[in-house]
PDB file of N, CA and C in Angstrom:
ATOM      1  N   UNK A   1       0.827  -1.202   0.000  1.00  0.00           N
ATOM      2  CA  UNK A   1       0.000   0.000   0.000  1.00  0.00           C
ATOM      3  C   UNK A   1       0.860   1.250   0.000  1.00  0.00           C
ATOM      4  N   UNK A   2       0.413   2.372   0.190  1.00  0.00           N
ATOM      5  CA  UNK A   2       0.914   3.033  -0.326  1.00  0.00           C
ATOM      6  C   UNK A   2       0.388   4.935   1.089  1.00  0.00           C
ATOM      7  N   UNK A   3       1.470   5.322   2.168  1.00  0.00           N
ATOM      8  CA  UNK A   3       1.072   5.912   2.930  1.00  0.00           C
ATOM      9  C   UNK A   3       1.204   7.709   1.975  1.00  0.00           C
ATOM     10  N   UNK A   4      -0.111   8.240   2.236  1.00  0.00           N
ATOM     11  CA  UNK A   4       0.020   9.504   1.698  1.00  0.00           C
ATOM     12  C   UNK A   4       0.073  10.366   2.572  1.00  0.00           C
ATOM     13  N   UNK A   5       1.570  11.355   1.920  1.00  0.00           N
ATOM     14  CA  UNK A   5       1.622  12.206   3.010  1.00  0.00           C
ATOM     15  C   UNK A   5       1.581  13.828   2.667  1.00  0.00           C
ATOM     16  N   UNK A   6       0.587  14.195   2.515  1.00  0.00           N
ATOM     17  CA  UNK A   6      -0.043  15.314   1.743  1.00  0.00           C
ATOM     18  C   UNK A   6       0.512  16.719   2.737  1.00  0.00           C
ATOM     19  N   UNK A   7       1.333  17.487   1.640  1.00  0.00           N
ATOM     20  CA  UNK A   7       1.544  18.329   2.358  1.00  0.00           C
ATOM     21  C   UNK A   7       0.747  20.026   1.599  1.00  0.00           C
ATOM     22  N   UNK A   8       0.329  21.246   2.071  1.00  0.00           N
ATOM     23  CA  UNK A   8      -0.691  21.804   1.813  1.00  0.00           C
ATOM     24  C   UNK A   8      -2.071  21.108   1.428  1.00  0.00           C
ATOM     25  N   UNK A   9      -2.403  21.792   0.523  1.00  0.00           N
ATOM     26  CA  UNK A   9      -4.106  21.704   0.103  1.00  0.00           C
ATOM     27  C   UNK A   9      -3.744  20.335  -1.135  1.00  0.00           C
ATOM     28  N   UNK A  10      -4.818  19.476  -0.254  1.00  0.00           N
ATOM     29  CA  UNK A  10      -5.433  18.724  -1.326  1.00  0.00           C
ATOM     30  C   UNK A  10      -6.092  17.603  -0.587  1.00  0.00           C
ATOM     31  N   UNK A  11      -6.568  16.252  -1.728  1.00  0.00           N
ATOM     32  CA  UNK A  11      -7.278  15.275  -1.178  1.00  0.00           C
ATOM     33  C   UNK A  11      -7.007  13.822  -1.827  1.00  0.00           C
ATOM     34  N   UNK A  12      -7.442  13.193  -1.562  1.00  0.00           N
ATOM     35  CA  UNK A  12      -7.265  11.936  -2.008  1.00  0.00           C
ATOM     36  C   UNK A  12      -9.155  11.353  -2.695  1.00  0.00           C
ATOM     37  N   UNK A  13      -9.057  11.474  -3.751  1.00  0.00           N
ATOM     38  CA  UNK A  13     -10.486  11.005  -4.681  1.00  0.00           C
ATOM     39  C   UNK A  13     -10.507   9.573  -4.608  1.00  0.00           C
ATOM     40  N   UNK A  14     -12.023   9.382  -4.918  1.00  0.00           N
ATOM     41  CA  UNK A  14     -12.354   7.846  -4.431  1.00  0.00           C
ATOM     42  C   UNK A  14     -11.991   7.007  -5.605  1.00  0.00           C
ATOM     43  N   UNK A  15     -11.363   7.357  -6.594  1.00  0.00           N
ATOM     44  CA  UNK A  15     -10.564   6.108  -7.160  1.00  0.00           C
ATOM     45  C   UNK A  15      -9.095   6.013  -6.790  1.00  0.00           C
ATOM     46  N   UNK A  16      -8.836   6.825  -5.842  1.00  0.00           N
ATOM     47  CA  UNK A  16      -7.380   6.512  -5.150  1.00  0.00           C
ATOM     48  C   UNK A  16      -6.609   6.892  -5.864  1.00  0.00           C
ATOM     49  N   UNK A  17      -6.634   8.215  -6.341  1.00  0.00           N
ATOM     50  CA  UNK A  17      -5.619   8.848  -6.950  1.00  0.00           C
ATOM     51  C   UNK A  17      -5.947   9.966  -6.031  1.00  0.00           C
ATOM     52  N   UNK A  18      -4.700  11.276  -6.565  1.00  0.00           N
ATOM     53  CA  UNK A  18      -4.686  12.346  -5.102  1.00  0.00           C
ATOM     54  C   UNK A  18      -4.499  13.445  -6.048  1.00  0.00           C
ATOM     55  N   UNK A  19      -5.768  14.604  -5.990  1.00  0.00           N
ATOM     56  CA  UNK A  19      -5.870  15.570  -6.752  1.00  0.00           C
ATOM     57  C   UNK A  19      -5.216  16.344  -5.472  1.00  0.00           C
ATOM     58  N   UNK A  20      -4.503  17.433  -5.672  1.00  0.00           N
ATOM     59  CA  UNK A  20      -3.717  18.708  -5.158  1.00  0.00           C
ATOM     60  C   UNK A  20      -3.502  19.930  -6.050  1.00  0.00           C
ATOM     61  N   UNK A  21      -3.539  20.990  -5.127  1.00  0.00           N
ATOM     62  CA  UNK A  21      -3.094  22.255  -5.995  1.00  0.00           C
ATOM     63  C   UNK A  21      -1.714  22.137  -5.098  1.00  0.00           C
ATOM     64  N   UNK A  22      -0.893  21.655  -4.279  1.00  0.00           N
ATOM     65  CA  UNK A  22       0.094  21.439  -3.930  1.00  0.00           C
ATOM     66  C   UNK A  22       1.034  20.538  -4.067  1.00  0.00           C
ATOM     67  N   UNK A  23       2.368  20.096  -3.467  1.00  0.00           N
ATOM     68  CA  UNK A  23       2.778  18.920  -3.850  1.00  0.00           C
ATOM     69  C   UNK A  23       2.609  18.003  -2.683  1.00  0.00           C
ATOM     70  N   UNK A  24       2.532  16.622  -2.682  1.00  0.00           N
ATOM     71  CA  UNK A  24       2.880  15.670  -1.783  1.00  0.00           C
ATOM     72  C   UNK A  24       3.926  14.687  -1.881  1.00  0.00           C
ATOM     73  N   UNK A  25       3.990  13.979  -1.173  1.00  0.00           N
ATOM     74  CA  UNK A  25       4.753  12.421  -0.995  1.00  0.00           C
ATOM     75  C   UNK A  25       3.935  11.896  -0.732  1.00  0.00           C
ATOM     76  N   UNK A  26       4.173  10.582  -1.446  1.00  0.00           N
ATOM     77  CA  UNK A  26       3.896   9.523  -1.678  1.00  0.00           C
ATOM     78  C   UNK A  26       4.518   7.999  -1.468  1.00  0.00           C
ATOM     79  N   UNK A  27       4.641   7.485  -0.347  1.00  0.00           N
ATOM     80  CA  UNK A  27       5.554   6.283   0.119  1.00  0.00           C
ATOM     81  C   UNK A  27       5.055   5.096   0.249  1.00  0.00           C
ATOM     82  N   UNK A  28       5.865   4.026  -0.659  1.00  0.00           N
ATOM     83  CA  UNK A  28       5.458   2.735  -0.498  1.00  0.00           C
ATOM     84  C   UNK A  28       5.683   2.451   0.872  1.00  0.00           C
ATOM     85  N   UNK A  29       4.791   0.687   1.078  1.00  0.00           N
ATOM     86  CA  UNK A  29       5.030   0.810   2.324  1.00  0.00           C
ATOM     87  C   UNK A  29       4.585  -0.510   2.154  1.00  0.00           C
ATOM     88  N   UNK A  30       4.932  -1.500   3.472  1.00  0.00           N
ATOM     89  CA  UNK A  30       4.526  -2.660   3.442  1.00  0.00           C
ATOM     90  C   UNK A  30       5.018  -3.702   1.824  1.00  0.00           C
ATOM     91  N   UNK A  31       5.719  -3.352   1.009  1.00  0.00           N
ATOM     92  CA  UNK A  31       6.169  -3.893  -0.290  1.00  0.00           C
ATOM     93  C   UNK A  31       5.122  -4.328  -1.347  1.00  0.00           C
ATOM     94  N   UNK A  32       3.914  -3.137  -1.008  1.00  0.00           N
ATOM     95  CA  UNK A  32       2.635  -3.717  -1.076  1.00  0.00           C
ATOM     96  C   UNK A  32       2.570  -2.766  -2.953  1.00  0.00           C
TER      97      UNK A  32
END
């Protein structure tokens, strides 16, 4: 899976992608 770590403005949409007017990270996790 995959931990999101959203930094300013934004969200995560229900097909699991992550709309932002900012940037984030994005970290695998679990080798998932």
């Amino acid at each position: 899976g995959f931990e999101l770590r959203k930094q300013g403005k934004g969200r995560i949409a229900v097909d699991g992608w992550i709309e932002t007017d900012d940037w984030f990270q994005a970290i695998q996790i679990n080798g998932a």
